[in-house]
Protein backbone atom coordinates (compact mmCIF):
# COMPACT_ATOMS: atom_id res chain seq x y z
CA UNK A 1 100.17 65.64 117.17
CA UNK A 2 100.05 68.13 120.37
CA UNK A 3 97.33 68.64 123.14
CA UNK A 4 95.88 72.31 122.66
CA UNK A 5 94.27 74.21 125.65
CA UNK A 6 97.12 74.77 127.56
CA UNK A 7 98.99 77.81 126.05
CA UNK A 8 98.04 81.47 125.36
CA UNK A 9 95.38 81.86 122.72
CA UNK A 10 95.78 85.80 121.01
CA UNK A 11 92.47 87.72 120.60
CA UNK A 12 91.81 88.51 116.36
CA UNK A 13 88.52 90.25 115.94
CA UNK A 14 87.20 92.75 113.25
CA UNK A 15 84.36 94.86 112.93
CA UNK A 16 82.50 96.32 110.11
CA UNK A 17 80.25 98.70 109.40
CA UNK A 18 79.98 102.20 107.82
CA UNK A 19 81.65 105.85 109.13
CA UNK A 20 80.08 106.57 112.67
CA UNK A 21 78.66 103.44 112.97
CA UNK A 22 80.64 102.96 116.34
CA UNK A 23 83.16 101.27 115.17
CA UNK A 24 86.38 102.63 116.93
CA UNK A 25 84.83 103.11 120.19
CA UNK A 26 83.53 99.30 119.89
CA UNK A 27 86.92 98.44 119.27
CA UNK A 28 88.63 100.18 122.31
CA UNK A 29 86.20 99.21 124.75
CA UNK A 30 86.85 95.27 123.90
CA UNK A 31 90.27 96.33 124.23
CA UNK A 32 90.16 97.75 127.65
CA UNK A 33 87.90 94.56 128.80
CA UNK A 34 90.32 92.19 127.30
CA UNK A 35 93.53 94.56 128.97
CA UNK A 36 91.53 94.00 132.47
CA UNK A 37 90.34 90.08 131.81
CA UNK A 38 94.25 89.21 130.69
CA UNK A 39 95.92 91.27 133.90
CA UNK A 40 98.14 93.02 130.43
CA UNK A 41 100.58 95.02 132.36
CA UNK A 42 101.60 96.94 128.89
CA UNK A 43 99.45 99.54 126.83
CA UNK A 44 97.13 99.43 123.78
CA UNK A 45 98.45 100.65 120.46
CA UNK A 46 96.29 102.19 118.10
CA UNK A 47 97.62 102.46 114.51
CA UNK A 48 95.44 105.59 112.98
CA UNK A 49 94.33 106.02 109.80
CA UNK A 50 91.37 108.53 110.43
CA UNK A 51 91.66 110.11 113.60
CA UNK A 52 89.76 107.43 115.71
CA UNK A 53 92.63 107.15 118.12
CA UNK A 54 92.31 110.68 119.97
CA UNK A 55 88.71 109.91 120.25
CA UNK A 56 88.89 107.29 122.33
CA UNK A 57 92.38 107.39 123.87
CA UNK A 58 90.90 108.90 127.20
CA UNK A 59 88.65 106.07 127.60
CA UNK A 60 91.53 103.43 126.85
CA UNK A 61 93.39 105.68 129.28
CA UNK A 62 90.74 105.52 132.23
CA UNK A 63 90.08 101.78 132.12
CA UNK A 64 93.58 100.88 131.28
CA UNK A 65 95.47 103.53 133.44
CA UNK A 66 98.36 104.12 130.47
CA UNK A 67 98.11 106.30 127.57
CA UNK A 68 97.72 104.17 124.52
CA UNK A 69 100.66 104.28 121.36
CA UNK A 70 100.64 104.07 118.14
CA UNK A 71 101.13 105.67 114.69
CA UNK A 72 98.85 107.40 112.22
CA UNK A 73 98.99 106.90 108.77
CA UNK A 74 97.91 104.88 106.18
CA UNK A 75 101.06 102.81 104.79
CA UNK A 76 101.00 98.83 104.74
CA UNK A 77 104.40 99.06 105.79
CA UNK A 78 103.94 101.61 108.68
CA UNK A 79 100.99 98.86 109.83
CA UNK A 80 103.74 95.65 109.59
CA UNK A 81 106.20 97.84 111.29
CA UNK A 82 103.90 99.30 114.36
CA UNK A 83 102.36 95.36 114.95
CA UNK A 84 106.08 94.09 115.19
CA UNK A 85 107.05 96.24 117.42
CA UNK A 86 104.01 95.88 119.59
CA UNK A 87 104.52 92.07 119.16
CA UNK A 88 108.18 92.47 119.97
CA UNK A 89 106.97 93.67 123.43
CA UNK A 90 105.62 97.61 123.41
CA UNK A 91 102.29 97.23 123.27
CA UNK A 92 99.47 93.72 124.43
CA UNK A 93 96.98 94.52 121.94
CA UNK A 94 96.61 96.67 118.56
CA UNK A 95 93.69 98.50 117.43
CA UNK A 96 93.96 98.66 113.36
CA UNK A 97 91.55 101.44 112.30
CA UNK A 98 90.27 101.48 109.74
CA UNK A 99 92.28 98.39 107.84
CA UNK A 100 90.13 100.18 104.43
CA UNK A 101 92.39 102.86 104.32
CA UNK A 102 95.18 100.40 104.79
CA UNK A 103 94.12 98.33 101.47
CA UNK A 104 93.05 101.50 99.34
CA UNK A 105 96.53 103.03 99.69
CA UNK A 106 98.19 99.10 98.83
CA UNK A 107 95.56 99.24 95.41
CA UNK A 108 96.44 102.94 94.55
CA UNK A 109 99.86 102.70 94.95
CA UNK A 110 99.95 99.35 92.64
CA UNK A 111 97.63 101.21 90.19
CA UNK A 112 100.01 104.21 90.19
CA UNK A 113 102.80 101.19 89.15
CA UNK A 114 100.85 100.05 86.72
CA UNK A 115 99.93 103.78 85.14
CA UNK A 116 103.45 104.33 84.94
CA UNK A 117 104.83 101.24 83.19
CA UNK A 118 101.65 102.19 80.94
CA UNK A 119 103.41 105.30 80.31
CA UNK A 120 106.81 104.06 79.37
CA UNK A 121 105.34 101.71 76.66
CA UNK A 122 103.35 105.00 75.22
CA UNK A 123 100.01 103.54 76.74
CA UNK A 124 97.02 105.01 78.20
CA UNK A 125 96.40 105.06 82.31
CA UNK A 126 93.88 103.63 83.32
CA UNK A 127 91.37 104.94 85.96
CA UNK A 128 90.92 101.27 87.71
CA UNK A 129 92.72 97.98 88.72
CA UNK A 130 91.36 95.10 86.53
CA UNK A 131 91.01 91.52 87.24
CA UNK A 132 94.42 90.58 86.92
CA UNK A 133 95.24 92.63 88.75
CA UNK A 134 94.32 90.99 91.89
CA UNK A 135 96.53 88.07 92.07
CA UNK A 136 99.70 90.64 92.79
CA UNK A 137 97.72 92.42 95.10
CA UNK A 138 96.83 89.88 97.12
CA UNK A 139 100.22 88.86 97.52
CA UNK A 140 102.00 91.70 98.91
CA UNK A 141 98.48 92.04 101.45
CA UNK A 142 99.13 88.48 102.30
CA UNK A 143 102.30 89.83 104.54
CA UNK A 144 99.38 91.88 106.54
CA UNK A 145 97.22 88.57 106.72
CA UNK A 146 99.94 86.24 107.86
CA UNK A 147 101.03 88.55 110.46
CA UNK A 148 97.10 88.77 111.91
CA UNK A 149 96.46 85.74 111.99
CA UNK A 150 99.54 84.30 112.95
CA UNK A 151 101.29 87.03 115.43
CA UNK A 152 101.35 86.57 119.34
CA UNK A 153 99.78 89.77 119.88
CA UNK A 154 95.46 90.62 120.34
CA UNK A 155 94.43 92.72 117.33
CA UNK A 156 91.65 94.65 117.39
CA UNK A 157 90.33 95.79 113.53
CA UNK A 158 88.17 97.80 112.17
CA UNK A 159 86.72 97.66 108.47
CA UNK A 160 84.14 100.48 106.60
CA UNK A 161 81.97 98.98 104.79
CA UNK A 162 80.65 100.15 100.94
CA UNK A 163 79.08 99.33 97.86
CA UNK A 164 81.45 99.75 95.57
CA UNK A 165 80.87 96.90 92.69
CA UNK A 166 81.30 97.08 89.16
CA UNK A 167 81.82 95.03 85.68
CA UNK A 168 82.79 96.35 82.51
CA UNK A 169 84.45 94.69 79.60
CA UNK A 170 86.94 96.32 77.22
CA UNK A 171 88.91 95.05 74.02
CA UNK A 172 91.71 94.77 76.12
């Protein structure tokens, strides 16, 4: 057993809500509160996948007095790659916005897998991911989830929200 209160607890919120809803600007001004409550002597990151980061990098600027860093795009890996290297030392806290456009690209790009193996065995694409599909999904997101919740670094993300539900059954 060990005694917990002692050490350095890391920051992991999210938010959620739907395009303009405030989410970005939400996110960065927790950031600069937490930069000024924790004395963090290194800048925010901001990994971009919409263009929220040159909205608010002049606030995060003012309260913070460094230009935040970061990356746009929309690649898991780019996202694993950017929060290591913040956690190695560049950056004290990441802003990941919006993590949607993170997960979309890891469920189209296992779709466009599965569309092409399709096509080798002289099958049909299909136009959506199934239920079986999920298991190998969640797997390779599980490298994002470890490293959130388990990384000595304060992240900062930010989620759209939808309705986007279906059910459909096929002979297949």
């Amino acid at each position: 057993m060990q005694t917990f209160g002692g050490g350095q607890g890391w920051l992991k919120a999210g938010f959620l809500g739907f395009p303009k809803s405030g989410k970005s600007f939400t996110a960065a001004l927790l950031a600069c509160e937490l930069h000024r409550r924790m004395k963090l002597k290194k800048p925010v990151a901001f990994f971009d996948t919409e263009g929220g980061g040159e909205y608010v990098a002049p606030a995060i600027q003012k309260a913070t007095g460094m230009q935040p860093i970061g990356m746009k795009s929309r690649a898991l890996v780019d996202l694993l790659a950017v929060g290591r290297e913040c956690e190695a030392g560049a950056a004290g806290i990441l802003i990941a916005d919006s993590i949607t456009h993170v997960w979309r690209e890891v469920c189209d790009a296992y779709l466009k897998q599965v569309n092409e193996q399709l096509q080798r065995n002289g099958r049909g694409a299909r136009t959506r991911l199934e239920f079986q599909d999920w298991q190998t999904i969640k797997a390779k997101w599980a490298a994002w989830t470890d490293f959130y919740l388990n990384s000595a670094l304060h992240i900062i993300i930010c989620g759209r929200a939808g309705y986007e539900w279906d059910f459909e059954e096929h002979e297949d």
